[in-house]
C-alpha atoms as a PDB file:
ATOM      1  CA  UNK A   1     138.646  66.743  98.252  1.00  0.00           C
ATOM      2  CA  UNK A   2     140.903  68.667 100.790  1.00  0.00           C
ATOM      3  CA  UNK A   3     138.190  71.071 102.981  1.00  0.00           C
ATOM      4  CA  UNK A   4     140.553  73.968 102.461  1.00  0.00           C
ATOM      5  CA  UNK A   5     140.140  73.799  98.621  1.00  0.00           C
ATOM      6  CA  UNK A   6     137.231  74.317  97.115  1.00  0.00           C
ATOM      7  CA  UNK A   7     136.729  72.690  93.649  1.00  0.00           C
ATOM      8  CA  UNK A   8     134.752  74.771  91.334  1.00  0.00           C
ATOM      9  CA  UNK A   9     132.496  73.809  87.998  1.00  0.00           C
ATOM     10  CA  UNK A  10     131.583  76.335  85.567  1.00  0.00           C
ATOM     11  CA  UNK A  11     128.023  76.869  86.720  1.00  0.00           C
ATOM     12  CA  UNK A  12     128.871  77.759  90.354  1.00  0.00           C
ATOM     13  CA  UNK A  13     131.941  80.080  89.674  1.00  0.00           C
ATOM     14  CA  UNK A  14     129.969  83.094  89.966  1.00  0.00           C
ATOM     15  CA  UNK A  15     128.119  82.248  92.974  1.00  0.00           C
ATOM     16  CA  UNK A  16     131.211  80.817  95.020  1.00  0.00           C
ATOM     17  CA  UNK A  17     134.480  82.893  93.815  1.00  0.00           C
ATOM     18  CA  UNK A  18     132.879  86.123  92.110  1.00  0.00           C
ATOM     19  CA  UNK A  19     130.242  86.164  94.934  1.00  0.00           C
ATOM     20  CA  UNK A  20     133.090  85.302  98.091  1.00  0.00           C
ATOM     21  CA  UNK A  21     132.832  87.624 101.163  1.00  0.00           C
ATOM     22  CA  UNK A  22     136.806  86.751 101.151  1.00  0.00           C
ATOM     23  CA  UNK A  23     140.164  87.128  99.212  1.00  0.00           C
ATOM     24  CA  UNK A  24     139.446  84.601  96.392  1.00  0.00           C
ATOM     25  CA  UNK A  25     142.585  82.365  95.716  1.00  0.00           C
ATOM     26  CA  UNK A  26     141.596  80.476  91.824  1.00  0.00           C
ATOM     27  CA  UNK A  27     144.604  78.455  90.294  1.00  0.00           C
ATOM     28  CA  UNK A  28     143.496  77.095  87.268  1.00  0.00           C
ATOM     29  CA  UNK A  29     144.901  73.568  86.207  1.00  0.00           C
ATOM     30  CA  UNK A  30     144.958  70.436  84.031  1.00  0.00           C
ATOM     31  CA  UNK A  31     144.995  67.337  85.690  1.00  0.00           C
ATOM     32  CA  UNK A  32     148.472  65.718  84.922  1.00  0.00           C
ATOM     33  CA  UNK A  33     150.553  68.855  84.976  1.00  0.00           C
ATOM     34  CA  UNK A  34     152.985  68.021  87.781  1.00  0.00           C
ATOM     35  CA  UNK A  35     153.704  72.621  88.680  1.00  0.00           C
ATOM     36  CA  UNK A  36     149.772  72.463  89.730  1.00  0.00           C
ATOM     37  CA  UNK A  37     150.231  69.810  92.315  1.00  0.00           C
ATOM     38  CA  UNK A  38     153.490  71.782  93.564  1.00  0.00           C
ATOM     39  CA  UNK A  39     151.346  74.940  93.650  1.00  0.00           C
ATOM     40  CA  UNK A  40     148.851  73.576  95.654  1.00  0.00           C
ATOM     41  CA  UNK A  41     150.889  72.434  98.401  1.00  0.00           C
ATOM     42  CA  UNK A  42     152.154  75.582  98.446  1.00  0.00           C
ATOM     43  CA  UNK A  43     148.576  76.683  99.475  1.00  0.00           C
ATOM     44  CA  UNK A  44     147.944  73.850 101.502  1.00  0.00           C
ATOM     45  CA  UNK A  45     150.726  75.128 103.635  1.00  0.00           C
ATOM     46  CA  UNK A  46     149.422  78.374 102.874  1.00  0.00           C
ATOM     47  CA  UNK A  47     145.846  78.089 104.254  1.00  0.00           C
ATOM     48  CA  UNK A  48     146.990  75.873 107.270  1.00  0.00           C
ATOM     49  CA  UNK A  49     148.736  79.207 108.839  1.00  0.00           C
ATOM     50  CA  UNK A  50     146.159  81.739 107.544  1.00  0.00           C
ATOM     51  CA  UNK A  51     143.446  83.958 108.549  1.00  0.00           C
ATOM     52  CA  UNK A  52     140.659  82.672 108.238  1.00  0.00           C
ATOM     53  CA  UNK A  53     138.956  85.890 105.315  1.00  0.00           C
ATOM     54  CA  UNK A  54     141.048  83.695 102.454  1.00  0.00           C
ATOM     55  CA  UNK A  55     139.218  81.159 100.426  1.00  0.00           C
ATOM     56  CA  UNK A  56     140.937  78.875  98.299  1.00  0.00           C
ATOM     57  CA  UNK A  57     139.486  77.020  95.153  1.00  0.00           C
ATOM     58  CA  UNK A  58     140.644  75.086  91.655  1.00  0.00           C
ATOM     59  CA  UNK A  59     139.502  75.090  88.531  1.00  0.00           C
ATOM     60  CA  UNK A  60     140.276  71.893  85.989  1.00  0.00           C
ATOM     61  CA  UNK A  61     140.375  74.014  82.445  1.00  0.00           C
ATOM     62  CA  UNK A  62     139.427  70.823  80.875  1.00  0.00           C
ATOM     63  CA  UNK A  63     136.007  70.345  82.821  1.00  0.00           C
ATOM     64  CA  UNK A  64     135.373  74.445  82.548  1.00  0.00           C
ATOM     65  CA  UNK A  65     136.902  75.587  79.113  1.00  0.00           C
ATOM     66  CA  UNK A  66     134.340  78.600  79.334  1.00  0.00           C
ATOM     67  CA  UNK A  67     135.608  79.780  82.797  1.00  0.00           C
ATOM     68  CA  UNK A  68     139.487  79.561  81.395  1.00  0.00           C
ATOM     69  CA  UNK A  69     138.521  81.070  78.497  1.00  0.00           C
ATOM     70  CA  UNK A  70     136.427  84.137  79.716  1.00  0.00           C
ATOM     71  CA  UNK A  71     139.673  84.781  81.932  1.00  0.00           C
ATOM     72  CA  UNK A  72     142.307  84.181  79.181  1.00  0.00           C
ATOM     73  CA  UNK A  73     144.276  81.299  80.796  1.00  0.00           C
ATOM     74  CA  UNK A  74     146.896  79.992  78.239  1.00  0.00           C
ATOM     75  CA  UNK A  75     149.321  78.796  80.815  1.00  0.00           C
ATOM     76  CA  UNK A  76     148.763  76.315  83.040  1.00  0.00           C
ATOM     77  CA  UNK A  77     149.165  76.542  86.151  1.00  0.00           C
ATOM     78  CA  UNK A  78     147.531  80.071  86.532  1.00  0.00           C
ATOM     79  CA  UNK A  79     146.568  81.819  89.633  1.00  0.00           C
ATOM     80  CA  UNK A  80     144.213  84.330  89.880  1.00  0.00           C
ATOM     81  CA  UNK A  81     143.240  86.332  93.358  1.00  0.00           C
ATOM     82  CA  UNK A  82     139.756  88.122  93.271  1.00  0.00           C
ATOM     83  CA  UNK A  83     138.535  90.794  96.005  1.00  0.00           C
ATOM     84  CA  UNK A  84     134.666  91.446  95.980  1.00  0.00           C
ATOM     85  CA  UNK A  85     133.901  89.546  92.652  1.00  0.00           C
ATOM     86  CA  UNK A  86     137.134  91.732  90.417  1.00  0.00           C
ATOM     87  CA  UNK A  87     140.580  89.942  89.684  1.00  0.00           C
ATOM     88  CA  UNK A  88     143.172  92.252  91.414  1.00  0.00           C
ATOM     89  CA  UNK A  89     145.978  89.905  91.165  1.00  0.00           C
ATOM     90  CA  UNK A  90     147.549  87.066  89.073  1.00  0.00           C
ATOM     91  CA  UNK A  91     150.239  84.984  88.609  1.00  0.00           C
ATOM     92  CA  UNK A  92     151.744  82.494  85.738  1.00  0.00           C
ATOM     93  CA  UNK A  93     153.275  78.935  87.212  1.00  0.00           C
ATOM     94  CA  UNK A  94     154.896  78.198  90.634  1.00  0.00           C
ATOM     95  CA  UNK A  95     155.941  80.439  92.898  1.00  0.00           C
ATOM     96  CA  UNK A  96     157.979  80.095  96.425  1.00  0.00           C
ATOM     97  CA  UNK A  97     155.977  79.827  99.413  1.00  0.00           C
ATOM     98  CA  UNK A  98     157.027  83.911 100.695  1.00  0.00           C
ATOM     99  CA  UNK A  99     156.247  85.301  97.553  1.00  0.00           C
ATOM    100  CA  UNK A 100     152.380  83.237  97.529  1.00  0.00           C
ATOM    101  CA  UNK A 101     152.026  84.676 100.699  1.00  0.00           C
ATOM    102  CA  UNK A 102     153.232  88.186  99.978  1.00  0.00           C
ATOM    103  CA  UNK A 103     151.503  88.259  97.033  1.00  0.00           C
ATOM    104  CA  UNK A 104     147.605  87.261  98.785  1.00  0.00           C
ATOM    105  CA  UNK A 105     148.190  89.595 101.892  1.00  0.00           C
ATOM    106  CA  UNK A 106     149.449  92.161  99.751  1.00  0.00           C
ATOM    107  CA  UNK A 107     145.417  92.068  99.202  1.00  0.00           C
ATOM    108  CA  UNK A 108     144.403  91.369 102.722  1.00  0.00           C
END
């Protein structure tokens, strides 16, 4: 696992993304869907050059069908961005690199 991203399981989402002192960056994926692998480079790149009050973290919808569900994902990728524990911004596939950025310090 890459120590920028944060892999999450069902039973800890709470604790580490609705709990997160930071701007909460979720994408929700399925493992063989080549967009999510695109998207996450794009936040590799992403949280390489950032401040250091983002967190970054995946969910796998197969392994955590309740989290996906309780959120409505239907389209995979998904991103979602929390700030203290509420979703206050989403997004539906890949996006360019400015507009990822734009998009999380928007937030910040």
């Amino acid at each position: 696992m890459k120590r920028w991203l944060t892999e999450v399981e069902a039973h800890r989402f709470e604790l580490e993304v609705l709990s997160c002192p930071k701007i909460a960056v979720v994408t929700f994926l399925k493992k063989g869907v080549a967009s999510g692998d695109l998207l996450l480079s794009i936040f590799e790149r992403f949280a390489q050059e950032s401040r250091s009050d983002i967190a970054f973290f995946k969910v796998d919808v197969d392994h955590c069908p309740e989290v996906a569900s309780h959120y409505c994902i239907n389209k995979i990728p998904t991103t979602l961005i929390f700030l203290r524990g509420k979703v206050a911004a989403h997004f539906f596939g890949v996006m360019s690199a400015q507009k990822v950025r734009r998009k999380i310090e928007a937030l910040a």
